[in-house]
N, C-alpha and C. Protein backbone atom coordinates (compact mmCIF):
# COMPACT_ATOMS: atom_id res chain seq x y z
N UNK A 1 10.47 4.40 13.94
CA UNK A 1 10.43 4.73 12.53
C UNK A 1 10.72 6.23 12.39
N UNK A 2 11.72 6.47 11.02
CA UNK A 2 11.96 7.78 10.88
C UNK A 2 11.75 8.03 9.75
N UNK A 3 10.84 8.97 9.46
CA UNK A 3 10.16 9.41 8.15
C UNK A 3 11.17 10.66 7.26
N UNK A 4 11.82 10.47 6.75
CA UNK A 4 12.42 11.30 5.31
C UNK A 4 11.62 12.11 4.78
N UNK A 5 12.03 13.20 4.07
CA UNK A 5 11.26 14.12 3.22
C UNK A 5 12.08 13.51 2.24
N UNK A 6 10.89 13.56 1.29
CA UNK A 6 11.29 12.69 -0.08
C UNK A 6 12.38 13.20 -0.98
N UNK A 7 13.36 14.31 -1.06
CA UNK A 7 14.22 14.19 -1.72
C UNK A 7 15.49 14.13 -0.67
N UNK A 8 15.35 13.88 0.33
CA UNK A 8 16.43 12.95 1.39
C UNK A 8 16.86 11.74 0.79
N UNK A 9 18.36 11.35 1.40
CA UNK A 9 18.87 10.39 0.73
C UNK A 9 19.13 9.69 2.45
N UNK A 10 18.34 8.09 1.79
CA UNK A 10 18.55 7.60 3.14
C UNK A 10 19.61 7.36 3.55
N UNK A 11 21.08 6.89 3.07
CA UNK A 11 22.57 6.38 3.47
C UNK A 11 23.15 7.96 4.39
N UNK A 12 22.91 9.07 3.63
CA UNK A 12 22.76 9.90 4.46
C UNK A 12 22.36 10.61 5.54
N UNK A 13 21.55 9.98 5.52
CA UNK A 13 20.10 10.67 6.78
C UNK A 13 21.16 9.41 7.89
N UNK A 14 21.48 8.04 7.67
CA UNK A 14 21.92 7.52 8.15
C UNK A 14 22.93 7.74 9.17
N UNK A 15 23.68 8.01 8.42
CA UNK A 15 25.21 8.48 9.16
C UNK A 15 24.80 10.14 9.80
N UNK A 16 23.94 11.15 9.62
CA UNK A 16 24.06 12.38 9.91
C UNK A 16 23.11 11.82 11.50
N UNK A 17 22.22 11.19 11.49
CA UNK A 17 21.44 10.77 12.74
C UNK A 17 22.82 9.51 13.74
N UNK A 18 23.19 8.88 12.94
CA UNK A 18 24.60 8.38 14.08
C UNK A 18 25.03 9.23 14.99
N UNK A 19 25.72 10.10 13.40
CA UNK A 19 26.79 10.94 14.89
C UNK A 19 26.17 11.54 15.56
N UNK A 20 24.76 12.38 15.11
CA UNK A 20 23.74 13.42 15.84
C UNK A 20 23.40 12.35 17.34
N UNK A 21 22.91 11.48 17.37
CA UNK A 21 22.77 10.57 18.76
C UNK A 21 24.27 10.02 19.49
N UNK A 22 25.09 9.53 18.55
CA UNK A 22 26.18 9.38 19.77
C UNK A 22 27.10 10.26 20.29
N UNK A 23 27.01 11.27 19.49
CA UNK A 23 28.37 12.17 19.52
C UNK A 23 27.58 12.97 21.43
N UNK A 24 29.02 13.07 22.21
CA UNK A 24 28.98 13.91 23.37
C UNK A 24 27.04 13.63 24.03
N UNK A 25 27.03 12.11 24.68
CA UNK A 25 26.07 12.10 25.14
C UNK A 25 26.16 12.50 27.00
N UNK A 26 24.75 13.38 27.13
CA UNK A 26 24.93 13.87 28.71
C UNK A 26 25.43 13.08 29.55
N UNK A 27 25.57 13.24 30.87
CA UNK A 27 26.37 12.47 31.95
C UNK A 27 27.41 11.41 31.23
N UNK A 28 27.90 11.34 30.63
CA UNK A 28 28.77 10.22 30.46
C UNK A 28 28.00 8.68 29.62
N UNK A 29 27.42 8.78 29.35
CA UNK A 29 26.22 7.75 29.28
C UNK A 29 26.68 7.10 27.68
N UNK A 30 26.32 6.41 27.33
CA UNK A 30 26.95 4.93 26.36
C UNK A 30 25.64 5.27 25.04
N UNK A 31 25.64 5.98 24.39
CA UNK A 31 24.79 5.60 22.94
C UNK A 31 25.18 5.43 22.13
N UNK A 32 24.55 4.02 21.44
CA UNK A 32 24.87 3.44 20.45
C UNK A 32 23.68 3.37 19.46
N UNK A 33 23.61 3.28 17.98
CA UNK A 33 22.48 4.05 17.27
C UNK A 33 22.26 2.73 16.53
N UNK A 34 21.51 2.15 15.97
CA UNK A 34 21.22 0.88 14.97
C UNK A 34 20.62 1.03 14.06
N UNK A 35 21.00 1.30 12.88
CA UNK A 35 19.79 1.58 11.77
C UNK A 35 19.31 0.11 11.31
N UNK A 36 17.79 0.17 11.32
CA UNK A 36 17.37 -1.12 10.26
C UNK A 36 16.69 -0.57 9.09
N UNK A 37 16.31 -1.49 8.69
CA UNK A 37 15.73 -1.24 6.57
C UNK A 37 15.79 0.43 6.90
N UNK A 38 16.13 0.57 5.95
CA UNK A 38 15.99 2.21 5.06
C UNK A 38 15.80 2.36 4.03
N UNK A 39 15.27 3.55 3.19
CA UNK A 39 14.84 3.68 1.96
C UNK A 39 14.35 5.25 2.16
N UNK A 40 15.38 5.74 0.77
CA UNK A 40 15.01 7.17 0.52
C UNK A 40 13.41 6.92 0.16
N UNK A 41 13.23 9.08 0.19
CA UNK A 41 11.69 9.10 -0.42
C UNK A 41 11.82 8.98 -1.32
N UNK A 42 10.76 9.91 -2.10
CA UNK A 42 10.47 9.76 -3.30
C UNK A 42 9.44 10.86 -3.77
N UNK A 43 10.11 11.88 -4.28
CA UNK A 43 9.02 13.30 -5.03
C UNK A 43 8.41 13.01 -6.42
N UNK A 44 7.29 13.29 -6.38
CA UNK A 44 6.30 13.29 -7.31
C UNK A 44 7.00 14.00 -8.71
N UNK A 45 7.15 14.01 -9.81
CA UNK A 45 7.13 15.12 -10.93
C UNK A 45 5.86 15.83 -10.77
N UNK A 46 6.23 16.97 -11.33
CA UNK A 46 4.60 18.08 -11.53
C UNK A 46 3.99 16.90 -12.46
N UNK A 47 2.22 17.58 -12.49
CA UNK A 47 1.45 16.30 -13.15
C UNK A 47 1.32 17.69 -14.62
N UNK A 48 1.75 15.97 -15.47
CA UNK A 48 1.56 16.67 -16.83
C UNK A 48 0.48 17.49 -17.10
N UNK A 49 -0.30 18.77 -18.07
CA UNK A 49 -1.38 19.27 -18.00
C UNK A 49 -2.66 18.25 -18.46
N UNK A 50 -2.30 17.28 -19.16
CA UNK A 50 -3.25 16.44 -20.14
C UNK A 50 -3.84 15.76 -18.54
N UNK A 51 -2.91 14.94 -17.69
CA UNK A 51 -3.48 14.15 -16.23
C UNK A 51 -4.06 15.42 -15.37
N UNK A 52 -3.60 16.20 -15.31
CA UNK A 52 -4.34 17.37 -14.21
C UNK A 52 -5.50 17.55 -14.74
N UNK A 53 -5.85 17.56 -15.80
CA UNK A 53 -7.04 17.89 -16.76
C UNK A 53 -8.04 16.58 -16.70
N UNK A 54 -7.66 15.77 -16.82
CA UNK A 54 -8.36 14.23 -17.06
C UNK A 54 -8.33 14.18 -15.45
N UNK A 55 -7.49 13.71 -14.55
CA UNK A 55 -8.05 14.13 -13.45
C UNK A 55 -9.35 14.64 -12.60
N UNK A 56 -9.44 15.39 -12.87
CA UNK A 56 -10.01 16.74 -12.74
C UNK A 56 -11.82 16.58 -13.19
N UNK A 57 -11.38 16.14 -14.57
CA UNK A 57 -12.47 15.76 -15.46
C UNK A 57 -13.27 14.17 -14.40
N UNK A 58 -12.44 13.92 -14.39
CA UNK A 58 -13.26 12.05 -13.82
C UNK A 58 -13.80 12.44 -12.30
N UNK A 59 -12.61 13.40 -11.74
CA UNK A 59 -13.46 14.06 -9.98
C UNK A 59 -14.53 14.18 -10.07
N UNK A 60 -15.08 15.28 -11.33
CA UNK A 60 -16.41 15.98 -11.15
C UNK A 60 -17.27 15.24 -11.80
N UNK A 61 -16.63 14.57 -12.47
CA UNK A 61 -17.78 13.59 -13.16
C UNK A 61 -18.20 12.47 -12.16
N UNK A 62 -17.43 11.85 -11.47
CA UNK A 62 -17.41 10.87 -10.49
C UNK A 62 -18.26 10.92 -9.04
N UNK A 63 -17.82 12.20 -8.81
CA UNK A 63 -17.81 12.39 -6.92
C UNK A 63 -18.21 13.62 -7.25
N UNK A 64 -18.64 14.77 -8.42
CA UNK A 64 -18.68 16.42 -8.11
C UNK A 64 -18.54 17.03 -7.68
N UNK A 65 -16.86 16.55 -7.24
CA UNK A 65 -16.16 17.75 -6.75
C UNK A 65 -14.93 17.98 -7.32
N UNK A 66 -14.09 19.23 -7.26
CA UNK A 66 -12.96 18.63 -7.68
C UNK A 66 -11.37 17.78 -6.95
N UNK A 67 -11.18 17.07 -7.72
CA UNK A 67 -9.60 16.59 -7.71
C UNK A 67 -8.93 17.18 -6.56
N UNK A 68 -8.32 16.39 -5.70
CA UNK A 68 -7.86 16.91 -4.44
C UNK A 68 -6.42 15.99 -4.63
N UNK A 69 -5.57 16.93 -4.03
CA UNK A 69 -4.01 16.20 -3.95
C UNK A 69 -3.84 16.28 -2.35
N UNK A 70 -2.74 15.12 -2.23
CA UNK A 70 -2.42 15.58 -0.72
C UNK A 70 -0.69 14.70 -0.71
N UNK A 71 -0.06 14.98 -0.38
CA UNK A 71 1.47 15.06 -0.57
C UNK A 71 2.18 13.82 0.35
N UNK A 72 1.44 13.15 0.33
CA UNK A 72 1.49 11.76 1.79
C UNK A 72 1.99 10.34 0.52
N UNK A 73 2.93 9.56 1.85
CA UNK A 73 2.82 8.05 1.04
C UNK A 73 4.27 8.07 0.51
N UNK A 74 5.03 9.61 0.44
CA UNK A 74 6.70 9.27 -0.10
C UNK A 74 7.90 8.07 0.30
N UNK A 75 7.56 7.78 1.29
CA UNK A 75 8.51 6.51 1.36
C UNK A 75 7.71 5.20 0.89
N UNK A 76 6.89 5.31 0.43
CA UNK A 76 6.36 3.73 -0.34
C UNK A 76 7.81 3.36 -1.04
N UNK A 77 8.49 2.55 -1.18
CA UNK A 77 9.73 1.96 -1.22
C UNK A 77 9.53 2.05 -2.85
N UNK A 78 8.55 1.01 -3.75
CA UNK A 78 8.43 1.31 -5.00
C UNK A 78 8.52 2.14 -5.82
N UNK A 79 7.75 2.89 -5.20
CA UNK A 79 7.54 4.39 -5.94
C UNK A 79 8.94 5.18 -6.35
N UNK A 80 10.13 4.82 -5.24
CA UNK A 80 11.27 5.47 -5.59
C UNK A 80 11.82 4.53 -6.72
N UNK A 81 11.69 3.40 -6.77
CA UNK A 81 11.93 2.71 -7.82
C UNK A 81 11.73 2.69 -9.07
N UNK A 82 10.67 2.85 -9.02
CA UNK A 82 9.71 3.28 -10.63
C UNK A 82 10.10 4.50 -11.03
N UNK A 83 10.08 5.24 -9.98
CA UNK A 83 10.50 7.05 -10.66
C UNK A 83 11.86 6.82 -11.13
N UNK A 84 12.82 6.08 -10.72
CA UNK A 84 14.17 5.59 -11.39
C UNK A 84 14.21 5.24 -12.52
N UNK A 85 13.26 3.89 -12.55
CA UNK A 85 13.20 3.28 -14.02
C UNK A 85 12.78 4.42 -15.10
N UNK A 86 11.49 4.63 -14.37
CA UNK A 86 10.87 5.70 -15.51
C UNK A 86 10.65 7.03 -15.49
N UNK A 87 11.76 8.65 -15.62
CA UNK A 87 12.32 9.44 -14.97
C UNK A 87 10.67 10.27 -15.53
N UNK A 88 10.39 9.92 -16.74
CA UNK A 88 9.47 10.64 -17.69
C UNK A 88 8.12 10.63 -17.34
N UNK A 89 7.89 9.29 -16.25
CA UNK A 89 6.28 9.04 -16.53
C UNK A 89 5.53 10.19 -15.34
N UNK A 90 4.44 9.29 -15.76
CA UNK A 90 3.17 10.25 -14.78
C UNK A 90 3.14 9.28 -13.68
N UNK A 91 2.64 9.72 -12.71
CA UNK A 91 2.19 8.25 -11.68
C UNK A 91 0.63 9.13 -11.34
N UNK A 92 -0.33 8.79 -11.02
CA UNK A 92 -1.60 8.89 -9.93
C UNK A 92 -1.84 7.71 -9.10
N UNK A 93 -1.24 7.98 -7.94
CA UNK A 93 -1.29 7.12 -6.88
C UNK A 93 -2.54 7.55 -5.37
N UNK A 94 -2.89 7.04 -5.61
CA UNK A 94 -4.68 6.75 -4.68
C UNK A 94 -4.71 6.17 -3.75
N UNK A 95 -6.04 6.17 -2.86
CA UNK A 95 -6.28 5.13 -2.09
C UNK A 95 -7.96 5.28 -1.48
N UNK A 96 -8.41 4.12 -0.71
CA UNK A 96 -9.34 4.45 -0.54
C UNK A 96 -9.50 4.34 1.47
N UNK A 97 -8.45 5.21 1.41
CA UNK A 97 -9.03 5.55 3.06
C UNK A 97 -9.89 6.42 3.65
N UNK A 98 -10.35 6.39 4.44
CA UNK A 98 -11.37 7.33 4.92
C UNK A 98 -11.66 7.46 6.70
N UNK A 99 -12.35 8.47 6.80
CA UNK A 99 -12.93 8.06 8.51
C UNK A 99 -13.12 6.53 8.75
N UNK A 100 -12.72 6.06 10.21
CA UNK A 100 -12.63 4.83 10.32
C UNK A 100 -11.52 3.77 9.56
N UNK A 101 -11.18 3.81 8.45
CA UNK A 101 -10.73 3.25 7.90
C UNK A 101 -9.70 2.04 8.65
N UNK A 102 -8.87 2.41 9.86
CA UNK A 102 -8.15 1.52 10.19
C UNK A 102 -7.20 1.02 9.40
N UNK A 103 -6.49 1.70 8.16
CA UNK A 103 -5.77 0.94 7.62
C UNK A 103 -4.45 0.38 8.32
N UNK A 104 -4.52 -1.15 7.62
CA UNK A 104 -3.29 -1.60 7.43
C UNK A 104 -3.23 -2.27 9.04
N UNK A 105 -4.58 -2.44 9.80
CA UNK A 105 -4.73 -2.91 10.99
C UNK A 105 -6.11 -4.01 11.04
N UNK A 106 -6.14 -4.37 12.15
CA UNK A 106 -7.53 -5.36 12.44
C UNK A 106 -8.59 -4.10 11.80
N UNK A 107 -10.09 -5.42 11.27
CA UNK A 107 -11.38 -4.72 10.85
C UNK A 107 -10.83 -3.52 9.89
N UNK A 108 -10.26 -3.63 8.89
CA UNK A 108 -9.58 -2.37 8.26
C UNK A 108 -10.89 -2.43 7.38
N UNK A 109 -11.19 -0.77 7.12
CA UNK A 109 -12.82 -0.75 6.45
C UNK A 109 -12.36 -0.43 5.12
N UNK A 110 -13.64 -0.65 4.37
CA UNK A 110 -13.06 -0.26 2.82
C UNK A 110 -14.52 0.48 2.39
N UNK A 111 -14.73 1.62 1.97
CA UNK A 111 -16.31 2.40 1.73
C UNK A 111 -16.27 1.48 0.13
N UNK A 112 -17.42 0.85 -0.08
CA UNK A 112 -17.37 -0.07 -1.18
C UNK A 112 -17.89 0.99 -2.28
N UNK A 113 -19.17 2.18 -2.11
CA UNK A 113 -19.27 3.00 -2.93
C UNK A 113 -18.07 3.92 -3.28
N UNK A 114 -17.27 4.10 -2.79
CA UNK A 114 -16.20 5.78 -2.61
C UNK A 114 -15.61 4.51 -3.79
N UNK A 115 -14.69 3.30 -3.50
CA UNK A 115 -14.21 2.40 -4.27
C UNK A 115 -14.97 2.27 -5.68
N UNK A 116 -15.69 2.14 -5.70
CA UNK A 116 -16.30 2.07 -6.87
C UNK A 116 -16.46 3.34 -7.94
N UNK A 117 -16.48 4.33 -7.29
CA UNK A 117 -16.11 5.54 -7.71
C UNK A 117 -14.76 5.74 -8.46
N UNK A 118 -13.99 5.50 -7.32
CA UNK A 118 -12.51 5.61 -7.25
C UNK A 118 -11.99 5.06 -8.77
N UNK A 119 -12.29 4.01 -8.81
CA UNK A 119 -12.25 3.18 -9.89
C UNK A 119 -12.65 3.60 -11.47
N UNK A 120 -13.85 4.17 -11.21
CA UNK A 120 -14.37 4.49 -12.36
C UNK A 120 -13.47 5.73 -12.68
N UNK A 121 -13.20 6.32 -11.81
CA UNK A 121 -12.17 7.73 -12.43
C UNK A 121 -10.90 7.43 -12.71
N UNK A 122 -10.29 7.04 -11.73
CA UNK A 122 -8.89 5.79 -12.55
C UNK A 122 -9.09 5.84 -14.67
N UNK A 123 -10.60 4.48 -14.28
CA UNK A 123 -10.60 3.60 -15.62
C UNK A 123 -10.97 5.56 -16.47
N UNK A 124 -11.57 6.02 -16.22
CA UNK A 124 -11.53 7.46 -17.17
C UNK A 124 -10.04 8.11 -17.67
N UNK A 125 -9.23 8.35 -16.26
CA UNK A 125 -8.34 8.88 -16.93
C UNK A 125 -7.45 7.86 -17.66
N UNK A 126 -7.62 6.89 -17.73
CA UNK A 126 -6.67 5.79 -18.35
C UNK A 126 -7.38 5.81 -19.82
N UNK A 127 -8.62 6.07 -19.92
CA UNK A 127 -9.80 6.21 -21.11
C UNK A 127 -8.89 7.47 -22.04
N UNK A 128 -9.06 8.22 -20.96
CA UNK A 128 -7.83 9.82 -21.65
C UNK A 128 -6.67 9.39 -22.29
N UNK A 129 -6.19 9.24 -21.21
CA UNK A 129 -4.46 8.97 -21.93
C UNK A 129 -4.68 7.85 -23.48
N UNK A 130 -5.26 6.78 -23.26
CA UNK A 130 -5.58 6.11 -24.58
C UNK A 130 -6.13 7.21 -25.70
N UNK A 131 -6.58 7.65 -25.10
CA UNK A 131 -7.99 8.59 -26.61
C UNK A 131 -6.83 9.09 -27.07
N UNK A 132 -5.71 9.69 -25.86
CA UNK A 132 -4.63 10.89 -26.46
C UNK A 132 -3.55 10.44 -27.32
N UNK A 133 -3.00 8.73 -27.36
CA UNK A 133 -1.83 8.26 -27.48
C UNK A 133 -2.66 7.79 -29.04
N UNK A 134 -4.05 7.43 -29.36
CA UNK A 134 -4.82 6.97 -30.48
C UNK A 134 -4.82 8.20 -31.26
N UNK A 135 -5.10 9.19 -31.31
CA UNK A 135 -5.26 10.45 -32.02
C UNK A 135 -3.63 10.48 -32.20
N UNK A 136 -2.68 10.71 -31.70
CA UNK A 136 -1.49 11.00 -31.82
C UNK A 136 -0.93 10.43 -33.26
N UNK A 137 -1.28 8.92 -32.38
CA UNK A 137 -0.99 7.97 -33.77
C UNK A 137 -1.62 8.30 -34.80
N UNK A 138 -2.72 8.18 -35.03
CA UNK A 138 -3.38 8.91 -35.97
C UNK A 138 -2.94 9.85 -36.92
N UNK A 139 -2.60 11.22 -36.22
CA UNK A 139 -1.94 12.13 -36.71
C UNK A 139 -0.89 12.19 -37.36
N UNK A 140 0.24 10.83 -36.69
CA UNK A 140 1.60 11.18 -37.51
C UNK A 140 1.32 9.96 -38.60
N UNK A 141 0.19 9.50 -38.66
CA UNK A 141 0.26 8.29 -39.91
C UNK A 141 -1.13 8.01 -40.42
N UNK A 142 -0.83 9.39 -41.60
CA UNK A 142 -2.53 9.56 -42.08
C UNK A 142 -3.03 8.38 -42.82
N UNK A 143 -2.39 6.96 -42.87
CA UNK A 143 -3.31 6.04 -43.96
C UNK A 143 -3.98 5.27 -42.87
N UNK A 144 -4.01 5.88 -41.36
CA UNK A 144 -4.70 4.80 -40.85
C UNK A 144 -5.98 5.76 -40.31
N UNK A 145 -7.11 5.30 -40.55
CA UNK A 145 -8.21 5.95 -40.73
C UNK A 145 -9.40 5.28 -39.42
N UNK A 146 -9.55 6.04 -38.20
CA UNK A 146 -9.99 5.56 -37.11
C UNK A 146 -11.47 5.05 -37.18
N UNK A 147 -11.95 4.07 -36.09
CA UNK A 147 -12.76 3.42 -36.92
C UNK A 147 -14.09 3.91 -36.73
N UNK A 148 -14.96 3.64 -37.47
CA UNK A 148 -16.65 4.40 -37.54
C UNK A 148 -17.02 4.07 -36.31
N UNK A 149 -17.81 5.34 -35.46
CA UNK A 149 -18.59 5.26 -34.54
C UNK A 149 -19.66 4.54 -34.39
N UNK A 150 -20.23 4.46 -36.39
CA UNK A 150 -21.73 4.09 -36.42
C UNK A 150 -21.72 2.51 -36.52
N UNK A 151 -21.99 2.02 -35.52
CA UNK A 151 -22.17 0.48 -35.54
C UNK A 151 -22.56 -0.10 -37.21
N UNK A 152 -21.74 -1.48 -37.25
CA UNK A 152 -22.19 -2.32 -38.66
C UNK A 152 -23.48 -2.77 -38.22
N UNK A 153 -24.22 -3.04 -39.10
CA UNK A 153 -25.48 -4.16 -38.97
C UNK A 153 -25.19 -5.21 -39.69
N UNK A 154 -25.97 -6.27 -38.85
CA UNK A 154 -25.51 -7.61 -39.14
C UNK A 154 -26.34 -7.93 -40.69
N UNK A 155 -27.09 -7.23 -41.38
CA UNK A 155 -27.41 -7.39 -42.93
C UNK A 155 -26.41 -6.93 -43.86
N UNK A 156 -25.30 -5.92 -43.29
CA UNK A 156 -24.58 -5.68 -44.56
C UNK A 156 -23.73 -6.20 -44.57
């Protein structure tokens, strides 16, 4: 397996690693190169300020600490896909590995608290982006009037 930096283009990386292995091999010797499946990476957009913020917000609320990035996972095959379809969006892409974890092998562990966490900050910033896309609306169409906080009672 050969890992790409995500704004590598795999058809390229292709042919530049051919000739790089067959071209003028020592003693006289016969190399022949075989590529199987390939797939460019795939770079993140900067994260909008509203997700860095909501982010951020669900870390410390969640786990009290903050929001940690780490730059891993670019050839997930999808991901280059979606950033195609959708040049504009946000992505927050996660996981719940950890010490031990074993992923993606026998006994692969899963920390059921960290998950549960995980989750709840997800469902927050998804809480955000809604609150933000509801106010918006709001704003550009003043006859719709958001609805009372204060619960009905079942007498009136």
């Amino acid at each position: 397996s050969l890992r790409l930096p995500p704004t590598s283009d795999a058809d390229k990386a292709k042919v530049d690693v051919t000739e790089l292995l067959e071209k003028d091999p020592p003693y006289g010797a016969k190399v022949t190169f075989h590529c199987g499946k390939k797939g460019s990476g795939w770079a993140a957009p900067p994260l909008a300020p509203w997700l860095e913020e909501a982010t951020e917000l669900a870390s410390q609320r969640f786990y009290g600490k903050s929001a940690m990035y780490n730059g891993e996972g670019g050839s997930i095959p999808f991901m280059g896909m979606l950033g195609k379809l959708f040049p504009k969006a946000q992505f927050l892409i996660t996981g719940v590995l950890g010490p031990a974890a074993n992923a993606h092998g026998p006994n692969e562990f899963l920390h059921i608290e960290y998950s549960e966490k995980l989750t709840c900050c997800i469902s927050s910033v998804l809480a955000t982006h809604c609150e933000m896309k509801v106010q918006l609306l709001l704003s550009e169409n003043n006859n719709i009037q958001p609805p009372s906080k204060k619960a009905k009672n079942d007498n009136e």
